[in-house]
Structure formats: C-alpha cells, structure tokens
Protein backbone atom coordinates (compact mmCIF):
# COMPACT_ATOMS: atom_id res chain seq x y z
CA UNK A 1 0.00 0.00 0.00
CA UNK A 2 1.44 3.54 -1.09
CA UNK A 3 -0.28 6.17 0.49
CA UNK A 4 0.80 9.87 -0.81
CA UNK A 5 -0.61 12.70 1.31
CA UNK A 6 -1.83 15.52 -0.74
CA UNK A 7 -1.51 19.13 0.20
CA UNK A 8 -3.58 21.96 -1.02
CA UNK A 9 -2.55 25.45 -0.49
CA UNK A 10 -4.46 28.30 -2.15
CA UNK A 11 -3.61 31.61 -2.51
CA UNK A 12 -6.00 34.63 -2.88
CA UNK A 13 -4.36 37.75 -4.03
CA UNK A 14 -6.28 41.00 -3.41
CA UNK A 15 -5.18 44.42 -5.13
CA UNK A 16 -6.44 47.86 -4.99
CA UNK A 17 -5.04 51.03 -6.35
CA UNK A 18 -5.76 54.55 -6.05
CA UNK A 19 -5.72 56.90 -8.47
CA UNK A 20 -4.07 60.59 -7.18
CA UNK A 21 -5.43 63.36 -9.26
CA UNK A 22 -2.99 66.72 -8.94
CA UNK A 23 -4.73 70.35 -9.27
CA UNK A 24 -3.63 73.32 -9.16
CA UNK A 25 -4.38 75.68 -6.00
CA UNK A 26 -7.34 77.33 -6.92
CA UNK A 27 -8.31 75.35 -9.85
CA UNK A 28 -10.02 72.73 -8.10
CA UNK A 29 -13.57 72.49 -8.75
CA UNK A 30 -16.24 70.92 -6.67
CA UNK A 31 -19.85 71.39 -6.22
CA UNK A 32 -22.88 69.67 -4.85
CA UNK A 33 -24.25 66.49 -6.26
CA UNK A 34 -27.65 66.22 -5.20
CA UNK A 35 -27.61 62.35 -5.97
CA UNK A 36 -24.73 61.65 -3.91
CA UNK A 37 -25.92 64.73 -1.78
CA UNK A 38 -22.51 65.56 -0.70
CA UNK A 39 -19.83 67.90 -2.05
CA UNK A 40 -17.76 66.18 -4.69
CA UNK A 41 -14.69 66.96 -6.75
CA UNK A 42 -16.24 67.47 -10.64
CA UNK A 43 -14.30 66.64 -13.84
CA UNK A 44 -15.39 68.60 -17.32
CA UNK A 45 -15.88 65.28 -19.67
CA UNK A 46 -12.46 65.45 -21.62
CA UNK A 47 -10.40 65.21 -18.06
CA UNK A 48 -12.82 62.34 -16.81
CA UNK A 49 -12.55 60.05 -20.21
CA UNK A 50 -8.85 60.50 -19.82
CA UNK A 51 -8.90 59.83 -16.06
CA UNK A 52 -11.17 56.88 -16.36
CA UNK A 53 -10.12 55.63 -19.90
CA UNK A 54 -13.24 55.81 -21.30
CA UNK A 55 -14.42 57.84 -24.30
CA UNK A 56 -16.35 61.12 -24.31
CA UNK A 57 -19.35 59.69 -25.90
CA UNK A 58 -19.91 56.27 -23.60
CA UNK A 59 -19.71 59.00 -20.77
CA UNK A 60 -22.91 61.08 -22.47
CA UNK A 61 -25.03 57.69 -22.91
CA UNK A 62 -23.83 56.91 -19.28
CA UNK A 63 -24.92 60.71 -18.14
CA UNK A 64 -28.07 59.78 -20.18
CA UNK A 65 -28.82 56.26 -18.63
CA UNK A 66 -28.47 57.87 -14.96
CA UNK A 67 -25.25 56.03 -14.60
CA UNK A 68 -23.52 58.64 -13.79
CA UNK A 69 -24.61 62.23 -12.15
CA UNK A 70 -23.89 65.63 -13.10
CA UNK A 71 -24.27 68.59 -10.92
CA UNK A 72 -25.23 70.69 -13.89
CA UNK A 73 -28.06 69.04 -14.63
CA UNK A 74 -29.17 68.38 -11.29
CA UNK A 75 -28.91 72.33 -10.97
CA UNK A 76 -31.16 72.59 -13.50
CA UNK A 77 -33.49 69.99 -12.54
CA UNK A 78 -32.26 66.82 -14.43
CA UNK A 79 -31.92 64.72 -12.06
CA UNK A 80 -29.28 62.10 -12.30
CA UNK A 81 -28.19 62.77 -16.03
CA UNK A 82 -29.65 65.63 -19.03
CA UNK A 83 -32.32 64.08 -21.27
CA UNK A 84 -29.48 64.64 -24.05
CA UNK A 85 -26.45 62.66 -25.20
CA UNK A 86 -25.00 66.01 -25.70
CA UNK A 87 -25.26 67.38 -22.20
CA UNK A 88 -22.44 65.61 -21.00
CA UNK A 89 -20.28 67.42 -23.32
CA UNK A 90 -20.62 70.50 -21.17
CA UNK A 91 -21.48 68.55 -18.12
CA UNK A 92 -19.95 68.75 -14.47
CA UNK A 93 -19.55 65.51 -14.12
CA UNK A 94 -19.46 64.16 -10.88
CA UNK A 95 -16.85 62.43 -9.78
CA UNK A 96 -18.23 59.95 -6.82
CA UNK A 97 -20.66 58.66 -9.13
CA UNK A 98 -17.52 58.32 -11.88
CA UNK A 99 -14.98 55.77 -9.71
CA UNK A 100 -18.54 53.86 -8.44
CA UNK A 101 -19.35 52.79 -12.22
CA UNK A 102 -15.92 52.53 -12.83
CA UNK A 103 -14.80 50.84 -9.75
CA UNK A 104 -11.88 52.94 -8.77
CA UNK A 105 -10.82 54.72 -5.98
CA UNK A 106 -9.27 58.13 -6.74
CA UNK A 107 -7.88 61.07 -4.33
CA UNK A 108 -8.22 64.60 -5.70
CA UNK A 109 -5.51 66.72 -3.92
CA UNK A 110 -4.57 70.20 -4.36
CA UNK A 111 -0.62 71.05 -5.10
C-alpha cells in the first residue's frame, strides 16, 4: 500500500489602487451632487474620459442612462443625467458617481 498525502494550499491575491489626481491651488472644482448629496470633486468630460479611460461619448449615454450624475443638470433639474447625449459634453460631471461605475478609488488633492 502507497499512500501519498496531498496538500492543497491556495492563494487569494487581493489588489487595490488609487488613483491621485494633482490640481492646481485654486483650480479645483467641486460642487454639490444632489444624488450623492454631498460635495464632490467634478471633472469637465475630456479630463474624466482621460482619467477613467473611457471615451467622451460612452460617458454622455452613461450621463443619459443615470449612470452617472452631473451637478449641472441636477442644478437645473435633471436629475441624475440631461435628457441629451450632448449634455455631457458640457457637463460637471461628478466624480463619486464616476470611480462607483468605474470601480476605482481616486484622491483629488490640491498642489
């Protein structure tokens, strides 16, 4: 009788990274996002498709799905997104509601 004694090790690797976004003094811009209803750090769309990697027109159907929030329109009574695709090309978008759907973590800090 050969008996072999198996061993069974598993391994679970966990990462997370954090994205550090840089500003200027006095260029930082934040307003209130009345879906998140707090005070968030707000991207115009060109600086959040290159922050998040994602083009400027998957962030207007997102904007227009509700996906996403932007404190313009919810300043002018729209809710989580405009009613337009094109909104989000002059959008504040919001940046909470950005990493959430994008699952990342970022860290606005001023310089």
């Amino acid at each position: 009788m050969n008996e072999t004694n198996t061993r069974r090790t598993e391994i679970t690797i966990e990462t997370r990274s954090v994205t550090i976004i840089r500003m200027r003094r006095g260029e930082s811009n934040s307003a209130f996002c009345r879906n998140c209803r707090a005070e968030v750090p707000v991207f115009d769309p060109l600086a959040a498709a290159l922050i998040f990697r994602a083009a400027q027109d998957q962030l207007a159907v997102l904007l227009q799905n509700g996906r996403i929030h932007s404190t313009a329109a919810a300043e002018n009574g729209g809710g989580s997104g405009g009613d337009r695709a094109g909104d989000a090309h002059n959008a504040a978008l919001c940046s909470r509601s950005l990493a959430d759907f994008f699952g990342k973590e970022i860290r606005c800090v001023e310089d």
